[in-house]
C-alpha atoms as a PDB file:
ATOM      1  CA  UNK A   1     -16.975 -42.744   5.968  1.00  0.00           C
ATOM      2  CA  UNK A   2     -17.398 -43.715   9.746  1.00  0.00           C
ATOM      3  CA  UNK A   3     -14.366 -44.027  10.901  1.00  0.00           C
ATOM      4  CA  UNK A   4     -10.699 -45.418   8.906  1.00  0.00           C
ATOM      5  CA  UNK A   5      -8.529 -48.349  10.809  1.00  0.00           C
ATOM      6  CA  UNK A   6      -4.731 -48.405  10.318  1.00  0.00           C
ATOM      7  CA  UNK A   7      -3.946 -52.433  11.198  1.00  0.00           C
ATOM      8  CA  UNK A   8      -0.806 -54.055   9.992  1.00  0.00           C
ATOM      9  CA  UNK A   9      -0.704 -57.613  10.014  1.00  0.00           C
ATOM     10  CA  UNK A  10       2.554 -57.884  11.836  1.00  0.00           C
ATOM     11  CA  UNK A  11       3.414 -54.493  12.471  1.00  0.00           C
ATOM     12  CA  UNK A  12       1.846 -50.698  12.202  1.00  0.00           C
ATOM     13  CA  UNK A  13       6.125 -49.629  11.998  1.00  0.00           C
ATOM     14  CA  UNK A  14       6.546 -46.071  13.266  1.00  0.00           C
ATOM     15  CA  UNK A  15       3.224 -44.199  11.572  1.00  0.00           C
ATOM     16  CA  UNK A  16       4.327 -43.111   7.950  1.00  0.00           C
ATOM     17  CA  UNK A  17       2.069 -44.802   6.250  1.00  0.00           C
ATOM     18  CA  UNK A  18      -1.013 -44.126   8.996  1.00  0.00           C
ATOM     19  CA  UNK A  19       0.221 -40.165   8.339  1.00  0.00           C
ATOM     20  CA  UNK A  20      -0.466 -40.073   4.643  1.00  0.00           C
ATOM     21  CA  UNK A  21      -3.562 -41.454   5.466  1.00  0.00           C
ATOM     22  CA  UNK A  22      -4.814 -39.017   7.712  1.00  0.00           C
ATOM     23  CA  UNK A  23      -3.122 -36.157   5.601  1.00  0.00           C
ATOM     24  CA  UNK A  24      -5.853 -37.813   2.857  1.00  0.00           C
ATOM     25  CA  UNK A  25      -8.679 -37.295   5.975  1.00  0.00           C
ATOM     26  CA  UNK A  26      -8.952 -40.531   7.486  1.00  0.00           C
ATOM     27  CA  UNK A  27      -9.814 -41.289  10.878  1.00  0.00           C
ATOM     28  CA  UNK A  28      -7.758 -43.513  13.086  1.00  0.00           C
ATOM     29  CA  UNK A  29      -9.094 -46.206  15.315  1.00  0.00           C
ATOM     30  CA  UNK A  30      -6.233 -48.578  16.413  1.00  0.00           C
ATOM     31  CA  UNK A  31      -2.538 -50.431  15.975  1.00  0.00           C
ATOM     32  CA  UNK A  32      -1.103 -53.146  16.090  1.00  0.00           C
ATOM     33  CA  UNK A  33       2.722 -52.760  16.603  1.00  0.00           C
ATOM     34  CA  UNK A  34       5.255 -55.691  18.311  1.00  0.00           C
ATOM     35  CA  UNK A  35       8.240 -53.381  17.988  1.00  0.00           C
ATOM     36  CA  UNK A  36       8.617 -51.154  21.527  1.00  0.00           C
ATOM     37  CA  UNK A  37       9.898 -48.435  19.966  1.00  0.00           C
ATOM     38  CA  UNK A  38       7.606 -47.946  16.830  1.00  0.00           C
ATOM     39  CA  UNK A  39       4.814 -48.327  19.235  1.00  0.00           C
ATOM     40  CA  UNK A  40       6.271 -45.687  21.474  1.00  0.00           C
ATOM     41  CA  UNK A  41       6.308 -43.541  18.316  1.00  0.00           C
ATOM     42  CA  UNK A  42       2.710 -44.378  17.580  1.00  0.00           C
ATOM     43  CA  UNK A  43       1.569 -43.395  21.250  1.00  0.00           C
ATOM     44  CA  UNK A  44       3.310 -40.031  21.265  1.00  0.00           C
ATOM     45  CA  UNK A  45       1.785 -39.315  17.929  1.00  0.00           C
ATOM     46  CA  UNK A  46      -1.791 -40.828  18.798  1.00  0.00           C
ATOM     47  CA  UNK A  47      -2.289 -40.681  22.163  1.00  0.00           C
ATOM     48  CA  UNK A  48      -5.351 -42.874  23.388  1.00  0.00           C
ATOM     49  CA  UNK A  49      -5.592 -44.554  20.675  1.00  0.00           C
ATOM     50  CA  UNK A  50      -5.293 -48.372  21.363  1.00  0.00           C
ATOM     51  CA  UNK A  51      -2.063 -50.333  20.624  1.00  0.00           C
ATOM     52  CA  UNK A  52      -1.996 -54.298  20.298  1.00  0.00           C
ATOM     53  CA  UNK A  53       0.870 -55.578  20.307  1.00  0.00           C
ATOM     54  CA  UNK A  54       0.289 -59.298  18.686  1.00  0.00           C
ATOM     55  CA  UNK A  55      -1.783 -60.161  15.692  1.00  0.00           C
ATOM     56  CA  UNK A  56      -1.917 -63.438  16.102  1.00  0.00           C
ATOM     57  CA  UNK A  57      -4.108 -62.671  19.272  1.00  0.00           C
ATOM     58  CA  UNK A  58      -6.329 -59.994  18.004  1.00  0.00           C
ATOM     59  CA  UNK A  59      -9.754 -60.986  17.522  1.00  0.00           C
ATOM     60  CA  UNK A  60     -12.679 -59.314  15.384  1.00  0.00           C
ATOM     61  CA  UNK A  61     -15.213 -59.260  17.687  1.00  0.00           C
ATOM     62  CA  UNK A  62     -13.067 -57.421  20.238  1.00  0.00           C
ATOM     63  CA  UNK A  63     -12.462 -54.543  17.899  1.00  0.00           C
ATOM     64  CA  UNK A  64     -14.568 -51.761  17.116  1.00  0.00           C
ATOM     65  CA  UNK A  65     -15.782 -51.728  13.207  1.00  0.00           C
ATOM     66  CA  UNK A  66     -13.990 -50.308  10.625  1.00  0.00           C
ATOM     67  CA  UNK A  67     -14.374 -49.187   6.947  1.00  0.00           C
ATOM     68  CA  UNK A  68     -10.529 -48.935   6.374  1.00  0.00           C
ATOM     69  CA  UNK A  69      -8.405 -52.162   6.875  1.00  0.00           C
ATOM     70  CA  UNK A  70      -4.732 -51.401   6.803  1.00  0.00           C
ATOM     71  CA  UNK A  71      -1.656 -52.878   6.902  1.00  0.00           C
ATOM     72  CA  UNK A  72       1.780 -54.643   5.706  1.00  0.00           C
ATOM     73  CA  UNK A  73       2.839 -57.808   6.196  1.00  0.00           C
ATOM     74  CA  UNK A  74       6.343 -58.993   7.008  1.00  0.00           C
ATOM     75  CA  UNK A  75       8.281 -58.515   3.842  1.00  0.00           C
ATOM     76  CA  UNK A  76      11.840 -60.940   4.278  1.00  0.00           C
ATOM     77  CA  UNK A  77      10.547 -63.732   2.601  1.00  0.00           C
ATOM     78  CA  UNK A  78       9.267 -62.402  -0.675  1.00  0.00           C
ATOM     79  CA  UNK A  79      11.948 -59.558  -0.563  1.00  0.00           C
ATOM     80  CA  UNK A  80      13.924 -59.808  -4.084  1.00  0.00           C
ATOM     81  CA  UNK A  81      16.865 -59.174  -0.805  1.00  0.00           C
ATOM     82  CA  UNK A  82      16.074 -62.449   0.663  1.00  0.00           C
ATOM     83  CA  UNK A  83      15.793 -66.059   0.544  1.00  0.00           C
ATOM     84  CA  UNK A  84      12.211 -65.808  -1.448  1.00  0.00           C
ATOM     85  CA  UNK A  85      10.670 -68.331   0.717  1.00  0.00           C
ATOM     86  CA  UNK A  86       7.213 -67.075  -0.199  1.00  0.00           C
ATOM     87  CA  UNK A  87       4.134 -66.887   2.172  1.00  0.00           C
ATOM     88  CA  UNK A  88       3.984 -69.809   4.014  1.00  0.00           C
ATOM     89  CA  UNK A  89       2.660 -70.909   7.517  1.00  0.00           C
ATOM     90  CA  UNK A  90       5.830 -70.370  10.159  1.00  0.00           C
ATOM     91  CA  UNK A  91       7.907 -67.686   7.633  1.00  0.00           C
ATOM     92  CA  UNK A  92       7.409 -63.771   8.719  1.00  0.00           C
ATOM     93  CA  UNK A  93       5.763 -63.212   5.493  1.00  0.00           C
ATOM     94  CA  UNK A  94       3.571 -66.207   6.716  1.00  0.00           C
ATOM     95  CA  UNK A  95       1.559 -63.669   8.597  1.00  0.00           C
ATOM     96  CA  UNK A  96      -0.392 -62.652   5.822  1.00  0.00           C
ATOM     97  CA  UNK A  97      -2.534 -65.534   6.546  1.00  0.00           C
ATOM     98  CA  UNK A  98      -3.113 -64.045   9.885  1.00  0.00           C
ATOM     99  CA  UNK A  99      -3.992 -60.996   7.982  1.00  0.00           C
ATOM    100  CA  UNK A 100      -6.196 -62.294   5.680  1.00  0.00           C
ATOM    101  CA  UNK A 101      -8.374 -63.790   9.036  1.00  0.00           C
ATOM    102  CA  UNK A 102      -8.791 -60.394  10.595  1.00  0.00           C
ATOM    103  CA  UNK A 103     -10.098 -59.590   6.931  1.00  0.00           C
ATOM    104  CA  UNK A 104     -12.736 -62.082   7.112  1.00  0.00           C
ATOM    105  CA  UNK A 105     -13.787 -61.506  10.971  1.00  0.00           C
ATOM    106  CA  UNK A 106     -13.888 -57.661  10.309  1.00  0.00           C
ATOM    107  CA  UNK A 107     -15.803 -57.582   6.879  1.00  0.00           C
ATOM    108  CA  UNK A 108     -14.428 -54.099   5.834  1.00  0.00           C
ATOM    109  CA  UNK A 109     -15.326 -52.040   2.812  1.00  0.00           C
ATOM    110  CA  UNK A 110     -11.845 -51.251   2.103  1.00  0.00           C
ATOM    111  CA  UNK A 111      -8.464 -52.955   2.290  1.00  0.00           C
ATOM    112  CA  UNK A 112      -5.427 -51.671   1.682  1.00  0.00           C
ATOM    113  CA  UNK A 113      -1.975 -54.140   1.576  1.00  0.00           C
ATOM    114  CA  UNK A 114       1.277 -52.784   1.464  1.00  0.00           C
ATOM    115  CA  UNK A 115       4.657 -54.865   0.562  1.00  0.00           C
ATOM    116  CA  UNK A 116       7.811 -54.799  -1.646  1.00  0.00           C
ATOM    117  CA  UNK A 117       7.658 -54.899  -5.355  1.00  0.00           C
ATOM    118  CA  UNK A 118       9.399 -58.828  -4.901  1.00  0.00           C
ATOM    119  CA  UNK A 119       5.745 -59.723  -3.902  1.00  0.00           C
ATOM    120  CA  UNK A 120       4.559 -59.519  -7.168  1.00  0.00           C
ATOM    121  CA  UNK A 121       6.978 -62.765  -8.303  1.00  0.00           C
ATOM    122  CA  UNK A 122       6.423 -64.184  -5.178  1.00  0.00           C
ATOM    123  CA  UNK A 123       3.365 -64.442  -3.274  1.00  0.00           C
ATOM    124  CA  UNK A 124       0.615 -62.065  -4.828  1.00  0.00           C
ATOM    125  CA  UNK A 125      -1.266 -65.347  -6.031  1.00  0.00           C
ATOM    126  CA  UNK A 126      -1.377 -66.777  -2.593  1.00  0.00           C
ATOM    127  CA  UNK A 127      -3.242 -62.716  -1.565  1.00  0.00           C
ATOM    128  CA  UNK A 128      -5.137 -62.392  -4.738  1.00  0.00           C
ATOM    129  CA  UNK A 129      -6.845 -65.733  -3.975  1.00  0.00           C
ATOM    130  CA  UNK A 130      -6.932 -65.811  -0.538  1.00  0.00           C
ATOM    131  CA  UNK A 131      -9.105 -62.317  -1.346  1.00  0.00           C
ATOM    132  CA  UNK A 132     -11.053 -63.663  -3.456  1.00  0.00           C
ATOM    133  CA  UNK A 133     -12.243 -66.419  -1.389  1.00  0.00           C
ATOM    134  CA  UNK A 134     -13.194 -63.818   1.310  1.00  0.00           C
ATOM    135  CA  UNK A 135     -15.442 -61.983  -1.663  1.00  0.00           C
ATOM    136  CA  UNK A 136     -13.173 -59.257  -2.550  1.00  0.00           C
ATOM    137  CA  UNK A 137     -12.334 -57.753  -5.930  1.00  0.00           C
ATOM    138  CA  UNK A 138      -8.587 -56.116  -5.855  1.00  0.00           C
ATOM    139  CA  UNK A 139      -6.590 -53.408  -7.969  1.00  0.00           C
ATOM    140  CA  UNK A 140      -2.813 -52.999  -7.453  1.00  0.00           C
ATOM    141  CA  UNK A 141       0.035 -50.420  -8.093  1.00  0.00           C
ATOM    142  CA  UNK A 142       3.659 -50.020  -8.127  1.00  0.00           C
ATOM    143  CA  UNK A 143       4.270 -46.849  -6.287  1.00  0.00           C
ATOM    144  CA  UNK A 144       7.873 -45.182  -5.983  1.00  0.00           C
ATOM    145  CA  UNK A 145       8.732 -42.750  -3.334  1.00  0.00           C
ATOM    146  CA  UNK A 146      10.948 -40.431  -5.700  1.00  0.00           C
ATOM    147  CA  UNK A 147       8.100 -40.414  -7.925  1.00  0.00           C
ATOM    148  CA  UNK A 148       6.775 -38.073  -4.788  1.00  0.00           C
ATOM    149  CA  UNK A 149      10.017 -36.503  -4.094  1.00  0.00           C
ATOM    150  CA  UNK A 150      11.790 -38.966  -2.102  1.00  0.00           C
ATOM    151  CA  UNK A 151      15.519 -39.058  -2.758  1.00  0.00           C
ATOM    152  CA  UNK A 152      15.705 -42.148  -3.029  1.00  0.00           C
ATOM    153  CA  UNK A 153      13.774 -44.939  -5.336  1.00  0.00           C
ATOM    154  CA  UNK A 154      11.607 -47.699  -2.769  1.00  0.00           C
ATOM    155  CA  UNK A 155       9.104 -49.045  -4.827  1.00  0.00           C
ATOM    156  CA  UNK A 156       5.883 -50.564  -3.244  1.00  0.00           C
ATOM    157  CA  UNK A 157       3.007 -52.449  -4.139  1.00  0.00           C
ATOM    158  CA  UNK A 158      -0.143 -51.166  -2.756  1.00  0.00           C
ATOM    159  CA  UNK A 159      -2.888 -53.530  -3.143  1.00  0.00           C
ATOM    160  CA  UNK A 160      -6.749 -51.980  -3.122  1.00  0.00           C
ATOM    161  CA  UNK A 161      -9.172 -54.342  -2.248  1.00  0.00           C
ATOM    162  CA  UNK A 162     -13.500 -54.080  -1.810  1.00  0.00           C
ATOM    163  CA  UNK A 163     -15.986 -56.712  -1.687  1.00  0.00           C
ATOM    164  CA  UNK A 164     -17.193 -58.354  -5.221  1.00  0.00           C
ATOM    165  CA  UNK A 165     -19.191 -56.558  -7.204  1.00  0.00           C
ATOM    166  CA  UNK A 166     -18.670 -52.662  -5.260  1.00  0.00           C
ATOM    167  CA  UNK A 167     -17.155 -51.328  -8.533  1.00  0.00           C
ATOM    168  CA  UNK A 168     -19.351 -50.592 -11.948  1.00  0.00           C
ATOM    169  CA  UNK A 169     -18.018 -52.963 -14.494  1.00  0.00           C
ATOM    170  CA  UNK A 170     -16.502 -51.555 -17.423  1.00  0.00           C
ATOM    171  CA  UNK A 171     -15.870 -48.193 -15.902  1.00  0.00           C
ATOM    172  CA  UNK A 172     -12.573 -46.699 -14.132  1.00  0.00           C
ATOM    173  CA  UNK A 173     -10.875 -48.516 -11.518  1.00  0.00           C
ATOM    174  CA  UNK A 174     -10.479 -47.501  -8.124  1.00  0.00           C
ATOM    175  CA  UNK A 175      -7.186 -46.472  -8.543  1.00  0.00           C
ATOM    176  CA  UNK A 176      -7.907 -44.215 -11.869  1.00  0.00           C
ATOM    177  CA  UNK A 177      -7.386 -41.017  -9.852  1.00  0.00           C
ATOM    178  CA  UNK A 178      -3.818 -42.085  -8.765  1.00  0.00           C
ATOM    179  CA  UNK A 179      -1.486 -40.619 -11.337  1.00  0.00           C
ATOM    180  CA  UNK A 180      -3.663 -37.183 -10.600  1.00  0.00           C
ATOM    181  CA  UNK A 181      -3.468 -37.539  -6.177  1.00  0.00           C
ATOM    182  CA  UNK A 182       0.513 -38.276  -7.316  1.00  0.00           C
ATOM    183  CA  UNK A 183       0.460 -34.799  -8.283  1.00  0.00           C
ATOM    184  CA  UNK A 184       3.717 -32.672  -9.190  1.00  0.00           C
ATOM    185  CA  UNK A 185       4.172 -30.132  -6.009  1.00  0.00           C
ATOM    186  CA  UNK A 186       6.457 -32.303  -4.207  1.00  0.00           C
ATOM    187  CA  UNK A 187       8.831 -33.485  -6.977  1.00  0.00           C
ATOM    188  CA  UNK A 188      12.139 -32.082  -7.022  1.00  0.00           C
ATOM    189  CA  UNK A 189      13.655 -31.500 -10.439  1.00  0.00           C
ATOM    190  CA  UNK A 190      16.725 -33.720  -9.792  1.00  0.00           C
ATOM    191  CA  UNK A 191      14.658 -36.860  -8.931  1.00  0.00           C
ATOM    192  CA  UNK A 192      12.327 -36.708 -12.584  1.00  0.00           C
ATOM    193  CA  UNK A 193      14.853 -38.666 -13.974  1.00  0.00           C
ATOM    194  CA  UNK A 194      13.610 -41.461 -11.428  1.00  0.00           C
ATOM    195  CA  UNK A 195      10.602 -42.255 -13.089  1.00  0.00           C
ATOM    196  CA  UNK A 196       9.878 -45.143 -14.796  1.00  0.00           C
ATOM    197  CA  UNK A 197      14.014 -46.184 -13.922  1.00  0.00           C
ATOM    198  CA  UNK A 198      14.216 -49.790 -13.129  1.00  0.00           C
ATOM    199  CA  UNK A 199      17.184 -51.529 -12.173  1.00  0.00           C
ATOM    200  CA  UNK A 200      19.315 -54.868 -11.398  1.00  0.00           C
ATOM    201  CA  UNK A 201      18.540 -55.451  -7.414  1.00  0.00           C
ATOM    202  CA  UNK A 202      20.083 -58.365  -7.241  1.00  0.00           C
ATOM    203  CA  UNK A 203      23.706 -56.392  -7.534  1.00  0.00           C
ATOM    204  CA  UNK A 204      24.412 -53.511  -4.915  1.00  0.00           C
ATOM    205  CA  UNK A 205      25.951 -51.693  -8.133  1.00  0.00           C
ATOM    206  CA  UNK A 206      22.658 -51.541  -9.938  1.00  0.00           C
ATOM    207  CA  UNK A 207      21.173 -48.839  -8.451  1.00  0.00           C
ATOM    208  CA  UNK A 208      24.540 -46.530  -8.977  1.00  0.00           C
ATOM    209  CA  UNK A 209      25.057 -47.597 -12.469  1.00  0.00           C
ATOM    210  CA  UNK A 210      21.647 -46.436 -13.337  1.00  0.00           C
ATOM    211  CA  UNK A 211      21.492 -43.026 -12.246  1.00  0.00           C
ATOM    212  CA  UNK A 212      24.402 -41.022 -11.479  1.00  0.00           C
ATOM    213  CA  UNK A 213      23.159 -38.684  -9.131  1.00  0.00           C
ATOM    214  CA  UNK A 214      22.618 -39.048  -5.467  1.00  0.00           C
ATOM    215  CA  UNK A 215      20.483 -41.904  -4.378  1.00  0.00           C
ATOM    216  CA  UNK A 216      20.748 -41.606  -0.341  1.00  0.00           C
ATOM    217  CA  UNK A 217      20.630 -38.666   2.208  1.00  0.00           C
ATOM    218  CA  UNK A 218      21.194 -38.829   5.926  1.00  0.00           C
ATOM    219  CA  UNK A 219      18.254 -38.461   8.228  1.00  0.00           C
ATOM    220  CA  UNK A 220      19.312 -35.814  10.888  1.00  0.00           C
ATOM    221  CA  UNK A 221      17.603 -35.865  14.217  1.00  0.00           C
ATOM    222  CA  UNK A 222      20.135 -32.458  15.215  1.00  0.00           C
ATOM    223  CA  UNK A 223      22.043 -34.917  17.018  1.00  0.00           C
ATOM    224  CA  UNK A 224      24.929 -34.288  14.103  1.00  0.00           C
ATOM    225  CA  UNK A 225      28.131 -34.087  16.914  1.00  0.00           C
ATOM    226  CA  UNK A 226      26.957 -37.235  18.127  1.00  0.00           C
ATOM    227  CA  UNK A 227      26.889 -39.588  14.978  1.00  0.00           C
ATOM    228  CA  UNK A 228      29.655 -37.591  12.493  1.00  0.00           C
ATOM    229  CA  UNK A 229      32.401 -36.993  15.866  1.00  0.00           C
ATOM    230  CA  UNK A 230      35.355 -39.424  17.139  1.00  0.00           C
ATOM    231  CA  UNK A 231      34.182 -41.125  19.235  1.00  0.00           C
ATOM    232  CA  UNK A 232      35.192 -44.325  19.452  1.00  0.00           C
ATOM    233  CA  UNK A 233      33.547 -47.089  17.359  1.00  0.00           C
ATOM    234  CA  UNK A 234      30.402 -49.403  17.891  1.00  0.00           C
ATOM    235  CA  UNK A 235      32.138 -53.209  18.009  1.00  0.00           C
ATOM    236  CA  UNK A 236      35.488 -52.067  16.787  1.00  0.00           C
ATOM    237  CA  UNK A 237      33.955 -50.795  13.476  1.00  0.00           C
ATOM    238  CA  UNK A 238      34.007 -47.390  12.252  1.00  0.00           C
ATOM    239  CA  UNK A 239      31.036 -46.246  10.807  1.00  0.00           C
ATOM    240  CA  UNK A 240      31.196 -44.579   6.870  1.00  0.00           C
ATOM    241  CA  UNK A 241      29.987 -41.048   8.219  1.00  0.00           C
ATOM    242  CA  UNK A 242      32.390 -41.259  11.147  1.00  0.00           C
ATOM    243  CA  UNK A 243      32.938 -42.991  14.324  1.00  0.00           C
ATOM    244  CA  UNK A 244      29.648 -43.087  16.510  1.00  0.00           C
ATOM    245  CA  UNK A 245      29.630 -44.284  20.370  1.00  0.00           C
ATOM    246  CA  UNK A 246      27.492 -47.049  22.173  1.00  0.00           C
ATOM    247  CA  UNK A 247      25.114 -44.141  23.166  1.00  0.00           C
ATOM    248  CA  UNK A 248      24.149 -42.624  20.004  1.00  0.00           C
ATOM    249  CA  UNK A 249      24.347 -46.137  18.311  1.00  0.00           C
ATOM    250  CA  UNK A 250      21.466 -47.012  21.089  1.00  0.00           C
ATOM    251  CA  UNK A 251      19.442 -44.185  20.153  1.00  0.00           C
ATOM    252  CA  UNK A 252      19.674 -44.740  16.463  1.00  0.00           C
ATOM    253  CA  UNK A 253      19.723 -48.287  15.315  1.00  0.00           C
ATOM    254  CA  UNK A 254      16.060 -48.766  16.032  1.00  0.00           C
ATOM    255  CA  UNK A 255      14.705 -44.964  14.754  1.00  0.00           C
ATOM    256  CA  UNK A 256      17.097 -46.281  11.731  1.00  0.00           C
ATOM    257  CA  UNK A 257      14.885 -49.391  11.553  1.00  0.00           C
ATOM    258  CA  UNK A 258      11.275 -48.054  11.657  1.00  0.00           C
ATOM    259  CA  UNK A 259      12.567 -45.979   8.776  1.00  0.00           C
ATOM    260  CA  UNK A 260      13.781 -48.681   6.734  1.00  0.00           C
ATOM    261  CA  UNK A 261      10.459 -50.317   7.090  1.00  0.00           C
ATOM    262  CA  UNK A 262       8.417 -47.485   6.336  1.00  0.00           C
ATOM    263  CA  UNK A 263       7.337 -45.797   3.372  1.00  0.00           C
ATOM    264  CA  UNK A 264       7.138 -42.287   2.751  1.00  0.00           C
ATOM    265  CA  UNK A 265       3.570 -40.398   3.870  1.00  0.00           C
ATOM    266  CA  UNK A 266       2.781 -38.932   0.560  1.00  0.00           C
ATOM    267  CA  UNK A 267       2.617 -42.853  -1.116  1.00  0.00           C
ATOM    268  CA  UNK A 268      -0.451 -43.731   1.109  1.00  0.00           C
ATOM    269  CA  UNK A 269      -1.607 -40.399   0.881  1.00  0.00           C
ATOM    270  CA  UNK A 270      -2.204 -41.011  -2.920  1.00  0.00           C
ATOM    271  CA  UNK A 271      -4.187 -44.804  -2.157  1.00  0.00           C
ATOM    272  CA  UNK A 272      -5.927 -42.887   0.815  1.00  0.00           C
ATOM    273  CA  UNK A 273      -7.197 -39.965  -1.801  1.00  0.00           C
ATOM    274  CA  UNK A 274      -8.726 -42.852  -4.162  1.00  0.00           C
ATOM    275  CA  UNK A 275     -10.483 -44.493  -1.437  1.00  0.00           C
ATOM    276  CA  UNK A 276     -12.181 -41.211  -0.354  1.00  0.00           C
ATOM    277  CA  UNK A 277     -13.003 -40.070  -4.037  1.00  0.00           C
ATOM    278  CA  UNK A 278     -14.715 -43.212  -4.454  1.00  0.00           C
ATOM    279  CA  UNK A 279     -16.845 -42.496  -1.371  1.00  0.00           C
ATOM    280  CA  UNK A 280     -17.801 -39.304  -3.007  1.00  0.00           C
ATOM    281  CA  UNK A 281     -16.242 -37.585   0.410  1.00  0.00           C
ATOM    282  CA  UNK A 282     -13.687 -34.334   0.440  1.00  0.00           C
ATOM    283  CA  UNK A 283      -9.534 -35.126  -0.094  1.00  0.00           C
ATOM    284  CA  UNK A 284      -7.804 -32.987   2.366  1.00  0.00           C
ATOM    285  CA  UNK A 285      -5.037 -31.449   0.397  1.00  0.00           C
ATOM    286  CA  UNK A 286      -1.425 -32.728   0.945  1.00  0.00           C
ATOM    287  CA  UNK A 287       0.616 -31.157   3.160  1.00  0.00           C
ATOM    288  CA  UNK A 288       3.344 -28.985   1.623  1.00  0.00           C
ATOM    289  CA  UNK A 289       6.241 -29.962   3.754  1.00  0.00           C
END
């Protein structure tokens, strides 16, 4: 494989998903990022590698060719969390259509879309077919991050598409290998009884009334005095872990989130692994963390 793009169709976030990638052995060749910090993160991680900042301006022809088209579009509006507007010219998930363009001006063997499970009740139609009128075939999969160890449950759809015709008919899908590139290193015995769980979103209860154990763990950056001490509160309101200043509040609300828009590494590590099998081309192994 020549060379593997990571391009989200709003926003690359802070380079989870681009790190299971090249965990899998892909190759880089640009982002596309409008959020300052995430694309600070990106540059520290990457450096040299080019960073757009608006999608809407990005052309084909003024970006090298890929074989690897990557990327997530804005989520809020076919979130189960949100107001399900669907994707539709002017919404933020609306920018799938933007998407979809850089699809047709780039031609790439591969693309892979990432979103929230709520896309599958609202809005996979509109990608499906918009796909298929660019000449693209397309597998899907529901992908948990504690099925990889995560301590917590975020599901994801991971759509797979290549042009018409690319796979044998009748024989395994592209995504075959994925239960096997899931693999059970990284699992935790606490978090098997994740698997398979699903649960009412729509209450904030759900998730604690179906599994009993813990569902959320803080992310420490060693800055532990600065979030957990007294010292003072952010707009009069103290926070659950403890009072946190203006300071540390600056430093973490964004790093907070790039997280919650991310996924976990080892989720587009497994899609990345397909991909490559299917070229007939080496899977590194997955880092053991």
């Amino acid at each position: 494989m020549r060379s593997f793009l990571r391009r989200n169709a709003w926003r690359s976030g802070a380079g989870l998903c681009d790190l299971g990638l090249h965990w899998a052995g892909l190759k880089h060749q640009w982002f596309c990022e409008i959020d300052p910090f995430c694309r600070a993160v990106l540059a520290r991680h990457w450096p040299g590698l080019p960073i757009y900042e608006d999608v809407a301006r990005l052309r084909g022809a003024d970006l090298p060719p890929v074989d690897v088209l990557c990327g997530g579009f804005p989520c809020q509006d076919v979130s189960s969390a949100g107001a399900r507007a669907g994707i539709k010219r002017g919404t933020r998930s609306g920018l799938w259509h933007e998407y979809a363009r850089l699809i047709r001006e780039l031609g790439p063997r591969y693309v892979i879309i990432e979103n929230v499970r709520g896309l599958l009740s609202c809005g996979i139609e509109i990608v499906l077919q918009d796909l298929a009128d660019l000449g693209y075939d397309a597998e899907w999969e529901v992908l948990a991050a504690a099925a990889l160890g995560a301590p917590h449950h975020r599901e994801r759809v991971f759509i797979v598409a290549y042009p018409h015709g690319g796979r044998p008919d009748g024989g395994p899908g592209l995504l075959y290998p994925l239960k096997r590139n899931l693999g059970d290193d990284h699992k935790p015995w606490q978090l098997f009884a994740w698997l398979g769980m699903r649960f009412d979103r729509a209450r904030k209860e759900g998730a604690l009334e179906a599994h009993s154990g813990p569902v959320l763990y803080r992310v420490d950056d060693g800055r532990a005095q600065g979030l957990d001490g007294n010292q003072g509160a952010v707009a009069g309101r103290e926070h659950k872990l403890g009072r946190i200043d203006q300071a540390t509040a600056r430093r973490w609300v964004p790093r907070l989130k790039a997280l919650g828009n991310a996924i976990t590494p080892q989720q587009a590590y497994a899609i990345g692994a397909c991909i490559l099998e299917a070229e007939g081309l080496p899977v590194a192994p997955m880092p053991i963390p």
